[in-house]
C-alpha atoms as a PDB file:
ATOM      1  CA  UNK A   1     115.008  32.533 113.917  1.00  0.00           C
ATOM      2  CA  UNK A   2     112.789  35.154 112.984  1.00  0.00           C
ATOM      3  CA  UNK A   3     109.992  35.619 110.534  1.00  0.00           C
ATOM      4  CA  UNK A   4     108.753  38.813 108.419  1.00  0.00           C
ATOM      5  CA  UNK A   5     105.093  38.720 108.591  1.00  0.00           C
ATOM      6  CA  UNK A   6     102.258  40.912 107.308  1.00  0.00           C
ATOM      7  CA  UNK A   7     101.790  43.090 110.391  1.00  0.00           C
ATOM      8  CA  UNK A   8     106.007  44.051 110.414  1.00  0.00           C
ATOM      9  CA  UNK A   9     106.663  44.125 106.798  1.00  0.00           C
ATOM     10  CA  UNK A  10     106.838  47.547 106.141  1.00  0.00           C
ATOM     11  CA  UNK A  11     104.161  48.917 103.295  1.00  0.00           C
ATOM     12  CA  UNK A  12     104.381  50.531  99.901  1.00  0.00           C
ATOM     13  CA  UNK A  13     103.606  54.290 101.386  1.00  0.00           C
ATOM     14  CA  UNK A  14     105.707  53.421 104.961  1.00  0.00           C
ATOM     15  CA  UNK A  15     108.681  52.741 102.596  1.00  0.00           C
ATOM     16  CA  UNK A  16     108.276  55.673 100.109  1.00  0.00           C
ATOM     17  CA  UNK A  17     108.309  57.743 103.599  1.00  0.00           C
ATOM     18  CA  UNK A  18     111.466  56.525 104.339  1.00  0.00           C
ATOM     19  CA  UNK A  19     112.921  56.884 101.018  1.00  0.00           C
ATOM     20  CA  UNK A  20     111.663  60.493 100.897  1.00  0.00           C
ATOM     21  CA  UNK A  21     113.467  60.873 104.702  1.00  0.00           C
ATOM     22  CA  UNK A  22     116.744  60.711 103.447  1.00  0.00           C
ATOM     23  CA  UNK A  23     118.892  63.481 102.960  1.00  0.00           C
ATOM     24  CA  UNK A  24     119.597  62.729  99.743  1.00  0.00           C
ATOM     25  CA  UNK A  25     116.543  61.916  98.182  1.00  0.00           C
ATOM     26  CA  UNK A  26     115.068  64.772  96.886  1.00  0.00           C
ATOM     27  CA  UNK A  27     118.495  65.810  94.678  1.00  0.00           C
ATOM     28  CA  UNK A  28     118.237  61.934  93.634  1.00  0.00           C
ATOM     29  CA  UNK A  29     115.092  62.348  92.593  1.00  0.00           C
ATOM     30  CA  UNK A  30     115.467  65.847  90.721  1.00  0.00           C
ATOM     31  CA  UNK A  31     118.341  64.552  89.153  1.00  0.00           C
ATOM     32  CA  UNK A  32     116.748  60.920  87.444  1.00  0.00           C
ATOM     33  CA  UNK A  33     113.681  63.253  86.640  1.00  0.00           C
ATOM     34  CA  UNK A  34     115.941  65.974  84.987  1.00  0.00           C
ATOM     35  CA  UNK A  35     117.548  63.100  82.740  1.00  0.00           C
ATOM     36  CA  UNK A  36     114.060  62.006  81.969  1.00  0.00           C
ATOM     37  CA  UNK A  37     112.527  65.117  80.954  1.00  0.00           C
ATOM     38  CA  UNK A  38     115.813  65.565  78.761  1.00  0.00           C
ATOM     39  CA  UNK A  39     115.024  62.497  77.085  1.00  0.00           C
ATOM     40  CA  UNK A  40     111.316  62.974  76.143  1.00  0.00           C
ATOM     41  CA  UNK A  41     112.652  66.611  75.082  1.00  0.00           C
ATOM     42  CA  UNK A  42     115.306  64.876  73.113  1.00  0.00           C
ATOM     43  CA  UNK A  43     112.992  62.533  71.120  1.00  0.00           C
ATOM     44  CA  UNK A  44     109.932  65.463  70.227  1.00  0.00           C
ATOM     45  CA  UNK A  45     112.347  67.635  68.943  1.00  0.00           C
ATOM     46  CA  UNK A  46     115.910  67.251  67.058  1.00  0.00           C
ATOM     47  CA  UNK A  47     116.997  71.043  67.889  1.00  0.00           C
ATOM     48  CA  UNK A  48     116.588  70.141  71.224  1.00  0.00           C
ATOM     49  CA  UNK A  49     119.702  67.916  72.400  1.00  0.00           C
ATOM     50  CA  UNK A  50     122.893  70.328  71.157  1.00  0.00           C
ATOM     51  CA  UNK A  51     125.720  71.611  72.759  1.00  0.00           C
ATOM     52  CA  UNK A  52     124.167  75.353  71.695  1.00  0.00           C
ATOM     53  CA  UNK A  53     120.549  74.589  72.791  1.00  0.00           C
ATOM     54  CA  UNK A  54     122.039  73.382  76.206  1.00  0.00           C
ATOM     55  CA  UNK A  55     124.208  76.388  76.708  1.00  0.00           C
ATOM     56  CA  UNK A  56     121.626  78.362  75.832  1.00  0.00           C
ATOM     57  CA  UNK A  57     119.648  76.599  78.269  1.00  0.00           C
ATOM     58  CA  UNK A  58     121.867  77.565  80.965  1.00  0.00           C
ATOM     59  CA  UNK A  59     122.462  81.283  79.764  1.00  0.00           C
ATOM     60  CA  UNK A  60     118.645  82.075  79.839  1.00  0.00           C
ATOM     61  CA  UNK A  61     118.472  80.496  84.017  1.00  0.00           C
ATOM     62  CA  UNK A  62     121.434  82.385  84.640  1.00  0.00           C
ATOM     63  CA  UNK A  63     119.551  85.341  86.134  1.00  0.00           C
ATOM     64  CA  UNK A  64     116.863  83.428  87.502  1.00  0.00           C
ATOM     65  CA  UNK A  65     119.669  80.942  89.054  1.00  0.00           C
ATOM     66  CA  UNK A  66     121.304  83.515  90.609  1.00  0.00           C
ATOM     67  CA  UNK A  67     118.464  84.998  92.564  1.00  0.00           C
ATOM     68  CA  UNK A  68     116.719  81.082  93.583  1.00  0.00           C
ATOM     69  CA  UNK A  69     120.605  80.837  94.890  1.00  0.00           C
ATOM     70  CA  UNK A  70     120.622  83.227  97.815  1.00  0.00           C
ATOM     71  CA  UNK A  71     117.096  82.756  98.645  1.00  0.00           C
ATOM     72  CA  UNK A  72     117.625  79.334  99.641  1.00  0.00           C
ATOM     73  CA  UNK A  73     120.170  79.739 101.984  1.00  0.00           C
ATOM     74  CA  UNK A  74     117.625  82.662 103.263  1.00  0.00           C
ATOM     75  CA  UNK A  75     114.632  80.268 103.337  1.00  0.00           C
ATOM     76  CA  UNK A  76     116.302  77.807 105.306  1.00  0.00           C
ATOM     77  CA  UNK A  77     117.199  79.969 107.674  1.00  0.00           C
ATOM     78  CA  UNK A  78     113.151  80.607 108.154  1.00  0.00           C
ATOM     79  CA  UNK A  79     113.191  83.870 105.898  1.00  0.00           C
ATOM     80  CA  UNK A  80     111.543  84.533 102.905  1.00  0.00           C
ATOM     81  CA  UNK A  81     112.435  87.577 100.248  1.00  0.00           C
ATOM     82  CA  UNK A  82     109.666  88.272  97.319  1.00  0.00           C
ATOM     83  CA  UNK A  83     111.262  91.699  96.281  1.00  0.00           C
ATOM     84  CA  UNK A  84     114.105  90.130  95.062  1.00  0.00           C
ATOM     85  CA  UNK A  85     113.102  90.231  91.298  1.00  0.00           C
ATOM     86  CA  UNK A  86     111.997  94.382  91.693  1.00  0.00           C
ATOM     87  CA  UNK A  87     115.288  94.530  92.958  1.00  0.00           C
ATOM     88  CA  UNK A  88     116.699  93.373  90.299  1.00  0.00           C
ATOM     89  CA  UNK A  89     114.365  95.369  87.760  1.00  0.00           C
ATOM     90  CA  UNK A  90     115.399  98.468  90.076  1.00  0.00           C
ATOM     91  CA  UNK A  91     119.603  97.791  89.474  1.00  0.00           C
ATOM     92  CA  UNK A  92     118.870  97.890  85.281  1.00  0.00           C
ATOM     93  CA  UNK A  93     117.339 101.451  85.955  1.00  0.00           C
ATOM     94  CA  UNK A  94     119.860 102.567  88.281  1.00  0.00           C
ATOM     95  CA  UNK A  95     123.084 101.622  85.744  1.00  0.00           C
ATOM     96  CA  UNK A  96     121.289 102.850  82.951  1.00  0.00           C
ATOM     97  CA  UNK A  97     120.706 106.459  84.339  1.00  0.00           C
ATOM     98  CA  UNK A  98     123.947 106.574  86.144  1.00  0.00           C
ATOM     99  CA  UNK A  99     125.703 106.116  83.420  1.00  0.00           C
ATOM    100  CA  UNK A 100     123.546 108.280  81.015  1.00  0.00           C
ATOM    101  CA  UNK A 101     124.357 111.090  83.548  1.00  0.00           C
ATOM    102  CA  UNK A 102     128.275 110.358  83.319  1.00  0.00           C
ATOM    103  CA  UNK A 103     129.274 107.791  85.945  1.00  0.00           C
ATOM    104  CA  UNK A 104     131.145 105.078  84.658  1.00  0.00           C
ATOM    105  CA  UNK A 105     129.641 102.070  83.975  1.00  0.00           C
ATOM    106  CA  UNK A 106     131.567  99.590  86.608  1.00  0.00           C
ATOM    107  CA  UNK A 107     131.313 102.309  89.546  1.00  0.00           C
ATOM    108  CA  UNK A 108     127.734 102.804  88.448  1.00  0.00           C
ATOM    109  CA  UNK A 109     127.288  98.694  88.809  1.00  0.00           C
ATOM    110  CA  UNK A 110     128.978  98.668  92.536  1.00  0.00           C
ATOM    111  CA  UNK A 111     126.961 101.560  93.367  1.00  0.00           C
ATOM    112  CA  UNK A 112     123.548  99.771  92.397  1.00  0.00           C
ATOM    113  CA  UNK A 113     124.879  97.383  94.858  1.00  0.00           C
ATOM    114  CA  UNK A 114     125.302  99.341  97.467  1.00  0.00           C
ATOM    115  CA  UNK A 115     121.998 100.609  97.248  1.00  0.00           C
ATOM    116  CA  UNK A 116     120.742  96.865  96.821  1.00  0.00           C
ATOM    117  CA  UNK A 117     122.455  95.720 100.301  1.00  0.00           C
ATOM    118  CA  UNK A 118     120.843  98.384 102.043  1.00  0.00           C
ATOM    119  CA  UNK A 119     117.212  97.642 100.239  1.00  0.00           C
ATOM    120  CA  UNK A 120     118.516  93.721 102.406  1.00  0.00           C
ATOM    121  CA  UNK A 121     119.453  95.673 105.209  1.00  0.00           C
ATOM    122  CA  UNK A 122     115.922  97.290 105.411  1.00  0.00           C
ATOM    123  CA  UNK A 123     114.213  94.045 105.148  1.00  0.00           C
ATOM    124  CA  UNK A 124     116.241  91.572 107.465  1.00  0.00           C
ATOM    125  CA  UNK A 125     115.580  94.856 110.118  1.00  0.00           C
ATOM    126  CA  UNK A 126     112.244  95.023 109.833  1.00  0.00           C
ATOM    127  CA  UNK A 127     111.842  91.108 109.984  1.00  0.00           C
ATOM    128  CA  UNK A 128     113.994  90.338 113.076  1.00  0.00           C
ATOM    129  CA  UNK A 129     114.185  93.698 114.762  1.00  0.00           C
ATOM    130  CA  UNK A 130     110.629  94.595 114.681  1.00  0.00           C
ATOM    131  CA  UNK A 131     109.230  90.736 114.239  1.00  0.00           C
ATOM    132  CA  UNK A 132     107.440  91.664 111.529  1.00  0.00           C
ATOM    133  CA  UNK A 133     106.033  89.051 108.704  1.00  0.00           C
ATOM    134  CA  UNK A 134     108.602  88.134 106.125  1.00  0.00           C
ATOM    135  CA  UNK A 135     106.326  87.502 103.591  1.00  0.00           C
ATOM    136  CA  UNK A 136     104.581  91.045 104.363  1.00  0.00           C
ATOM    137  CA  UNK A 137     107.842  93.208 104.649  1.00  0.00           C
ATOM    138  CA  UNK A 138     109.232  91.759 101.463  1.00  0.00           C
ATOM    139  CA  UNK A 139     105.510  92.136  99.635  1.00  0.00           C
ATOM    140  CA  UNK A 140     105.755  95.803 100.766  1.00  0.00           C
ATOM    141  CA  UNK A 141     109.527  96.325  99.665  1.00  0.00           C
ATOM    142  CA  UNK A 142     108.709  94.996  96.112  1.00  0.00           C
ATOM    143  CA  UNK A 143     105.543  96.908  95.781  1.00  0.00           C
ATOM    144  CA  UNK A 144     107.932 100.228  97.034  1.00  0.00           C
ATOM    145  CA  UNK A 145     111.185  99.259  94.723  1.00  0.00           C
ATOM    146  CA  UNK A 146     108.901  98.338  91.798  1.00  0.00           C
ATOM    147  CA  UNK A 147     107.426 101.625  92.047  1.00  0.00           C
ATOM    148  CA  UNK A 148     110.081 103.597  92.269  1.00  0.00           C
ATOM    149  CA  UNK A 149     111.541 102.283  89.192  1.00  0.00           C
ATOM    150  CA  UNK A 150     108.762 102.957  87.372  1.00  0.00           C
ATOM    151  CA  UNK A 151     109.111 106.374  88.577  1.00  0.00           C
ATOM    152  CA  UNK A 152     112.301 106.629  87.332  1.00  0.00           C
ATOM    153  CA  UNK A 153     111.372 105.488  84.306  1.00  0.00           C
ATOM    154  CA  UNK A 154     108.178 106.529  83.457  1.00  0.00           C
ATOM    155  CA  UNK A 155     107.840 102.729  83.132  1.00  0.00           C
ATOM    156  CA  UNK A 156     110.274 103.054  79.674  1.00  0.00           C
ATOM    157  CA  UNK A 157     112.356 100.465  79.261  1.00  0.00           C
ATOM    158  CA  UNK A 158     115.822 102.116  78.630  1.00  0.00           C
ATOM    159  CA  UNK A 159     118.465 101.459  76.233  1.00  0.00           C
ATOM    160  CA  UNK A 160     121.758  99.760  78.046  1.00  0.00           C
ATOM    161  CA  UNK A 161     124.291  99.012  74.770  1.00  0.00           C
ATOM    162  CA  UNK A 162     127.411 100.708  77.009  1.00  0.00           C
ATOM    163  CA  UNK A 163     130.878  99.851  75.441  1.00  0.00           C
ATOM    164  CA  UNK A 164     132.703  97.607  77.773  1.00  0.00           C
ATOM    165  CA  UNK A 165     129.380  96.219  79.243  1.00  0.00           C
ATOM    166  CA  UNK A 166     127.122  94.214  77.406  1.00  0.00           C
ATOM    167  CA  UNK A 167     130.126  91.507  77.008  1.00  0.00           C
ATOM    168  CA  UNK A 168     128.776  90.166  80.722  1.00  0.00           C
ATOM    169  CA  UNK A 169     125.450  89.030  78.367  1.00  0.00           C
ATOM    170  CA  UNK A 170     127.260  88.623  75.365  1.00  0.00           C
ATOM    171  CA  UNK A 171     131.098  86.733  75.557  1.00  0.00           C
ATOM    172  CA  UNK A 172     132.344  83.482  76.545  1.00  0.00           C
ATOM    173  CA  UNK A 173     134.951  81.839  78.051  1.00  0.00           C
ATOM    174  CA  UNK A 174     136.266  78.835  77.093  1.00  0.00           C
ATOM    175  CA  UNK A 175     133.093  78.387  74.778  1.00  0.00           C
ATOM    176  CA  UNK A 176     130.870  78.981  77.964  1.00  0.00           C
ATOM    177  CA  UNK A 177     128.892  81.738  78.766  1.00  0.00           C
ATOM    178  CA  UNK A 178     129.590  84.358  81.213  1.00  0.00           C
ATOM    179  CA  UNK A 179     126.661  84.464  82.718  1.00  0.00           C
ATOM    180  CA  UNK A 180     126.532  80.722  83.163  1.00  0.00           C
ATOM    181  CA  UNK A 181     129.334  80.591  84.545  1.00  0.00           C
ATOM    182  CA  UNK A 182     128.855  83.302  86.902  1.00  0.00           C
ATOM    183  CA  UNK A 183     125.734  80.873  88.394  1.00  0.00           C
ATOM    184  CA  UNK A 184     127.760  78.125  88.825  1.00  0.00           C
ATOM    185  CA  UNK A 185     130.144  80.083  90.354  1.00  0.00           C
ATOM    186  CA  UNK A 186     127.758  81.774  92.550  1.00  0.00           C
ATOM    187  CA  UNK A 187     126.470  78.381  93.892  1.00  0.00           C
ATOM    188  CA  UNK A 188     129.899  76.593  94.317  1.00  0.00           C
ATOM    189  CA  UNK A 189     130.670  79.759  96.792  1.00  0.00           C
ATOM    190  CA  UNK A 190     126.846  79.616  98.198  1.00  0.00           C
ATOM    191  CA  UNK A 191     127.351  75.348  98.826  1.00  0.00           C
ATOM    192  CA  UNK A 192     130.424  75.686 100.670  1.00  0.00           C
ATOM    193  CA  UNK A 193     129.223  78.608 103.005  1.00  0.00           C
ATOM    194  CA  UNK A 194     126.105  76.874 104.255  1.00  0.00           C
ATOM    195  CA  UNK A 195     128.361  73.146 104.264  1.00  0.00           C
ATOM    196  CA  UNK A 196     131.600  74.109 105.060  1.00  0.00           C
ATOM    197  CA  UNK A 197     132.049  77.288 107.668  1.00  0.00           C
ATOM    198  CA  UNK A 198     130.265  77.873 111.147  1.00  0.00           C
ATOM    199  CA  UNK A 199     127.536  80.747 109.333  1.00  0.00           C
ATOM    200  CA  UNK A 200     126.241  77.832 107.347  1.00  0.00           C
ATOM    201  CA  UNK A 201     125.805  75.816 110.706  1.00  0.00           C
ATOM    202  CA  UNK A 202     123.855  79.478 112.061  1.00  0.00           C
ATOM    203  CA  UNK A 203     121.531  79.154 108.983  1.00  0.00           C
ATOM    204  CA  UNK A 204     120.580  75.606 109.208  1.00  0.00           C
ATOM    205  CA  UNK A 205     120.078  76.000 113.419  1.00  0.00           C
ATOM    206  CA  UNK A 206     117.822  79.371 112.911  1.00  0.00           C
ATOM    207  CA  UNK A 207     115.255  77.456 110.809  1.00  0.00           C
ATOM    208  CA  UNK A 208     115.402  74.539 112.292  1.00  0.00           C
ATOM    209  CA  UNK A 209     114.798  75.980 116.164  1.00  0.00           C
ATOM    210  CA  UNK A 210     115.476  79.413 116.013  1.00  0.00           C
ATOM    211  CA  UNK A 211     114.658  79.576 119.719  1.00  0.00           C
ATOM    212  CA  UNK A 212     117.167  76.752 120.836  1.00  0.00           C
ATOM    213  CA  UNK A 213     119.441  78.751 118.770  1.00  0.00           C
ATOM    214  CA  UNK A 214     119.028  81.639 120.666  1.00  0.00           C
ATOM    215  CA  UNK A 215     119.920  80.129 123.625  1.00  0.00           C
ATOM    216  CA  UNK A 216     122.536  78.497 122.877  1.00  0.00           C
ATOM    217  CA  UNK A 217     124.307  81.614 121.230  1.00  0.00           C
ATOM    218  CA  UNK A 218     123.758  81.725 117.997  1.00  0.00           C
ATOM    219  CA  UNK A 219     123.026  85.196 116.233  1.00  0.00           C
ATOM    220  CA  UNK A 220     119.686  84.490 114.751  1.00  0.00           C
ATOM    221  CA  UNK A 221     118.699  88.360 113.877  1.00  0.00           C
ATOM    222  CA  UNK A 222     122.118  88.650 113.083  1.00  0.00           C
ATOM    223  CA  UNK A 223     122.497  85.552 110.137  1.00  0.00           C
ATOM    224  CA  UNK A 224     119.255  86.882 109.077  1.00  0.00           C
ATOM    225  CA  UNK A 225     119.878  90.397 108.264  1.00  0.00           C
ATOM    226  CA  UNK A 226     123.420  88.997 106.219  1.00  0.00           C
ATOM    227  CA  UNK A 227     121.183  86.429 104.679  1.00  0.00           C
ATOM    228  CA  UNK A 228     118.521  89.359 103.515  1.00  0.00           C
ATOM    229  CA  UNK A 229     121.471  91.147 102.017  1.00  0.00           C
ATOM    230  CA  UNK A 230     123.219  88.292 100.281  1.00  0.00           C
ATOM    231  CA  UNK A 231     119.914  88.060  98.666  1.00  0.00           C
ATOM    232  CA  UNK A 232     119.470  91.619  97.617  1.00  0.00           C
ATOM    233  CA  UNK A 233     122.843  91.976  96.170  1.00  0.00           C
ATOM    234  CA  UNK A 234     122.398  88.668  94.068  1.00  0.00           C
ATOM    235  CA  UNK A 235     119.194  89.896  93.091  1.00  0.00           C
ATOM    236  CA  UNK A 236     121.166  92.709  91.722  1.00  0.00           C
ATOM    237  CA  UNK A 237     123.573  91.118  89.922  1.00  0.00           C
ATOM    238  CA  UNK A 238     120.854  89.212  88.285  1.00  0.00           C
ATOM    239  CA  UNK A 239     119.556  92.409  87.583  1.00  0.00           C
ATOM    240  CA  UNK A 240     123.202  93.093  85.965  1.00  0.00           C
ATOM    241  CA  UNK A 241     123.374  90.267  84.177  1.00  0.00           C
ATOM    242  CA  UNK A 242     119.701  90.579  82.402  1.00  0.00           C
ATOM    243  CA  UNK A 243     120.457  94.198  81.245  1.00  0.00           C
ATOM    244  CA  UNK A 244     124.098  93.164  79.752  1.00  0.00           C
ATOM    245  CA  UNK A 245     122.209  90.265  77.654  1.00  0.00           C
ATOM    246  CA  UNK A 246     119.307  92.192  76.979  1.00  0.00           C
ATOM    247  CA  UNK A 247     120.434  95.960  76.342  1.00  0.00           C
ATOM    248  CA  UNK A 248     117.908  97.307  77.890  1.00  0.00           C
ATOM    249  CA  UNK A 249     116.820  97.989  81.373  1.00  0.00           C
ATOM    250  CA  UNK A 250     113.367  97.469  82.256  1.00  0.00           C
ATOM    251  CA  UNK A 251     111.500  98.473  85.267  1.00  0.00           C
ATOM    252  CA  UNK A 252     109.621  95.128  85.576  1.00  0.00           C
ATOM    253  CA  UNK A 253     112.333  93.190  83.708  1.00  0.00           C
ATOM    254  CA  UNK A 254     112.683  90.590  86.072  1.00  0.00           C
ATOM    255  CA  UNK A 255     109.341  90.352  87.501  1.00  0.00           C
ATOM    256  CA  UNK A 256     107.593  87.529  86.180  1.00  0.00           C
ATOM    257  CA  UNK A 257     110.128  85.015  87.212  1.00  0.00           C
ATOM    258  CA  UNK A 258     108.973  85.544  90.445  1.00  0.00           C
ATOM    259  CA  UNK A 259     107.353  83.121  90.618  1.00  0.00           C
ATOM    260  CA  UNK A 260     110.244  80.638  88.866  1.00  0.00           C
ATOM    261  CA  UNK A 261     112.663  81.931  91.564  1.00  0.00           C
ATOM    262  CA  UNK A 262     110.204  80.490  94.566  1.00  0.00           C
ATOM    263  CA  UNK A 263     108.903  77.408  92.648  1.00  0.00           C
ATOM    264  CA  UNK A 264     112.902  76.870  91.576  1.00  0.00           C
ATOM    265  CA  UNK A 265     113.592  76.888  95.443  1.00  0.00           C
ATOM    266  CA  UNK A 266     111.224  74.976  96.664  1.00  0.00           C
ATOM    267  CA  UNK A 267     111.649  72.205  93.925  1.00  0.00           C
ATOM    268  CA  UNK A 268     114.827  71.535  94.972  1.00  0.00           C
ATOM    269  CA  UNK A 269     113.719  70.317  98.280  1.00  0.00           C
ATOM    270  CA  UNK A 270     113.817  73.424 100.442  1.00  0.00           C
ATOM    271  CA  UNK A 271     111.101  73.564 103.203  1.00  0.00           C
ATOM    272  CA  UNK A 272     109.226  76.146 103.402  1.00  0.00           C
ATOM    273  CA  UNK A 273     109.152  75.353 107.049  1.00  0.00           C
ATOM    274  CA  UNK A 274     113.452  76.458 107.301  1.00  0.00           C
ATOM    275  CA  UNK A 275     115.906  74.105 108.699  1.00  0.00           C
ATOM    276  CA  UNK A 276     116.048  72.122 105.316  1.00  0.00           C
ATOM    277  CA  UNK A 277     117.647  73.157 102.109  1.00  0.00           C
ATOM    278  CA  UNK A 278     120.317  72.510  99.378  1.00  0.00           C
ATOM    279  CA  UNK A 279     121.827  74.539  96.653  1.00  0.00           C
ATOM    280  CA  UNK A 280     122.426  71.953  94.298  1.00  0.00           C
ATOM    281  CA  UNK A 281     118.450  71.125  94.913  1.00  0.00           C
ATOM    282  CA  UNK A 282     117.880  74.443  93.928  1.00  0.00           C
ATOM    283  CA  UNK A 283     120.294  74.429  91.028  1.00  0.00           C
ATOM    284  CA  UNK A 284     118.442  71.277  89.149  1.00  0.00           C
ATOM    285  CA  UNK A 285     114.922  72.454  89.980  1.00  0.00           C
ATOM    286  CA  UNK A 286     116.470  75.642  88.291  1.00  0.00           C
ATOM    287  CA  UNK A 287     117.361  74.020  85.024  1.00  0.00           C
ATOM    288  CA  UNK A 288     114.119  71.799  85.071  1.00  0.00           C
ATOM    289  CA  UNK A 289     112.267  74.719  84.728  1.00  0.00           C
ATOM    290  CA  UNK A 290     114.133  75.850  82.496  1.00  0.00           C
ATOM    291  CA  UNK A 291     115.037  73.347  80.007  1.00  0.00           C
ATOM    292  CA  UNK A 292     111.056  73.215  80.268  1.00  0.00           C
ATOM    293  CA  UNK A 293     110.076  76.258  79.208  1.00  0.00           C
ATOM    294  CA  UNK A 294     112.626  75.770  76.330  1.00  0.00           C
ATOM    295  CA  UNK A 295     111.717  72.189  75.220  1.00  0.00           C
ATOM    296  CA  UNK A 296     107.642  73.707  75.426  1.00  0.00           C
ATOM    297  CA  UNK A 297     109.106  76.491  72.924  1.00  0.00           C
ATOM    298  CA  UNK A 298     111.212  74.074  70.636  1.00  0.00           C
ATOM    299  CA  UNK A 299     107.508  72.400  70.268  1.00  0.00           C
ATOM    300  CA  UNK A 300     105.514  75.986  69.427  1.00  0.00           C
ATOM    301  CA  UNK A 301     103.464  75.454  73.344  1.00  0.00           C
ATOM    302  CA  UNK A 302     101.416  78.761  73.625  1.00  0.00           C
ATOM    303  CA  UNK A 303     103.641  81.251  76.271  1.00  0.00           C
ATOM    304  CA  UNK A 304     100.251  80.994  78.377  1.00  0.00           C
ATOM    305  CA  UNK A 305     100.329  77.371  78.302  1.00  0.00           C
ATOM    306  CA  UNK A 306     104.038  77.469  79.709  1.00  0.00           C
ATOM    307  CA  UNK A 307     102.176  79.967  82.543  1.00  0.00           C
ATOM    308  CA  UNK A 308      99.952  77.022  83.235  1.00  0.00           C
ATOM    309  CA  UNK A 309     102.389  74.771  83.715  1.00  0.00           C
ATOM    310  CA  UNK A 310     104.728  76.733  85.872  1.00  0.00           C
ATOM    311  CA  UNK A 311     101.782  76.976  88.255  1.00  0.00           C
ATOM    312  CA  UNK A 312     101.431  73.514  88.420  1.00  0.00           C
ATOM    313  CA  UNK A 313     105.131  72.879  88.761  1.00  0.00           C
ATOM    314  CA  UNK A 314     104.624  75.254  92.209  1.00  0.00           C
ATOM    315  CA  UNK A 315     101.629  73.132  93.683  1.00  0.00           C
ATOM    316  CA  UNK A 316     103.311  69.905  93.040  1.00  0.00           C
ATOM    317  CA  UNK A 317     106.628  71.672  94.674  1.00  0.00           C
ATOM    318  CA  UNK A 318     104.495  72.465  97.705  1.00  0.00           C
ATOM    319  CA  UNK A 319     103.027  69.674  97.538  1.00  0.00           C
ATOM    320  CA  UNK A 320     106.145  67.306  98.003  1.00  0.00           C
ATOM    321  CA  UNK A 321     107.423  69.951 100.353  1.00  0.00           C
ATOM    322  CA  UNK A 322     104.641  69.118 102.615  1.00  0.00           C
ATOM    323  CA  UNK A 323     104.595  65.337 102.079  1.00  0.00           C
ATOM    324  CA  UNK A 324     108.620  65.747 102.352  1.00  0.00           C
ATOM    325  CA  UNK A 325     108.408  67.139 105.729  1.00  0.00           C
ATOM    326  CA  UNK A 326     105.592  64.785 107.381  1.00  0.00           C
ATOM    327  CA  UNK A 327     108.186  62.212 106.300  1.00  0.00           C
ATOM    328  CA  UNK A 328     111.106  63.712 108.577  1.00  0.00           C
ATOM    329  CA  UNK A 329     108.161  64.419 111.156  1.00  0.00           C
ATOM    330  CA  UNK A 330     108.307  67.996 111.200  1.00  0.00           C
END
């Protein structure tokens, strides 16, 4: 017979550890927060609980959803891409001039693309090819597409109300959103390449041990560079997406969620560290953050208060991120 005594019992923190170990824990744990935050929300304010507030909700993340999508993938696989939003900023510009000087509108969108997949092409070379600093190459490439579509612009926003358009903003379909449901779409397709096909087993390996990976066969550089791109283009589509609800294209229009995009990521329980990472993470963190800023708006918060408090949200992601992976003893 055996006995349970003081020194074997496991304590309070050894069994939070644990709990936090588990691969499941931190979408749990989003998840039962999400619900709560819905229900304080839900109680303060009466406008706040409706089928319109919540699909409005979801239209206003869209954009940002998008771009937090293909980063995490891209995180996980140890990269890291901050000129995602510019990029996005940049594809409003390009549409709006293409199609000012004649180019129609949908050959004007796939040709921002283009151009966005190469801006990914640029950075996953200079990161794996020449070994340089993600965090620096993608600092510089924001700093160089932000520019140039101020350039462009004279840093005017410019009008984007183009017949057969602005519907991507605008229309629904089957009462939801378009650009809700191109999000969800966009992370069913993101979930089942990272869970479901041999690239998603390349991502996970080239964080985890990108070195073992190497020798083992796997084309680290390689999943990289796609994973840079997949970003860029998404970050363009965002930028798509924002200037069809909006109108207008903006040089900077997608620049302060930034910092919403990273914190979104990170949230949802993706080390910072790679190896470690989940869409559907990243998609609740996304609508916390969001049904935050809208609940904080439903009760007249000051915009600079909502700053504050998407700062906060960041350090506390970190913050868990680092206590998340001491737990798996990384």
């Amino acid at each position: 017979m055996t006995t349970t005594t003081a020194d074997t019992a496991p304590t309070l923190k050894q069994r939070a550890m644990n709990l936090l170990a588990k691969p499941w824990s931190g979408v749990a744990m989003l998840l039962v927060f999400y619900l709560l935050l819905l229900a304080v929300f839900a109680i303060l304010s009466p406008f706040f609980l409706t089928v319109r507030n919540m699909l409005q909700i979801g239209t206003n993340v869209a954009y940002i959803g998008l771009m937090a999508a293909a980063g995490t993938p891209l995180i996980v696989a140890g990269g890291l891409d901050l000129s995602v939003a510019a990029i996005a900023g940049l594809t409003g510009v390009l549409i709006s001039l293409m199609v000012t000087a004649g180019i129609p509108v949908w050959i004007a969108v796939a040709l921002a693309l283009v151009v966005a997949a190469m801006i990914g092409v640029a950075n996953g070379l200079f990161t794996t090819k020449l070994r340089l600093n993600p965090l620096i190459v993608t600092l510089g490439m924001m700093s160089i597409v932000s520019g140039i579509a101020l350039v462009m612009t004279g840093g005017l926003t410019r009008p984007m109300m183009i017949d057969g358009f602005n519907w991507i903003g605008a229309e629904r379909f089957v009462g939801i959103p378009i650009p809700l449901i191109i999000m969800v779409v966009t992370f069913l397709v993101l979930w089942v390449m990272m869970t479901r096909t041999k690239f998603g087993r390349y991502i996970y390996a080239s964080g985890g041990n990108p070195e073992a990976a190497r020798l083992i066969g796997i084309p680290v550089g390689r999943t990289i560079i796609v994973l840079y791109v997949i970003s860029a283009v998404a970050g363009a589509l965002a930028g798509t997406i924002l200037g069809a609800m909006l109108g207008a294209a903006a040089p900077n229009a997608a620049g302060s969620q930034l910092l919403t995009v990273i914190a979104a990521i990170i949230l949802g329980g993706t080390s910072l560290n790679g190896g470690r990472g989940s869409v559907w993470g990243t998609l609740l963190a996304v609508l916390i953050l969001g049904t935050l800023n809208n609940g904080l708006t439903l009760l007249n918060v000051s915009s600079f208060w909502q700053d504050v408090t998407r700062g906060v949200v960041l350090m506390l992601a970190v913050s868990l991120d680092q206590v998340r992976s001491r737990a798996l003893g990384e």
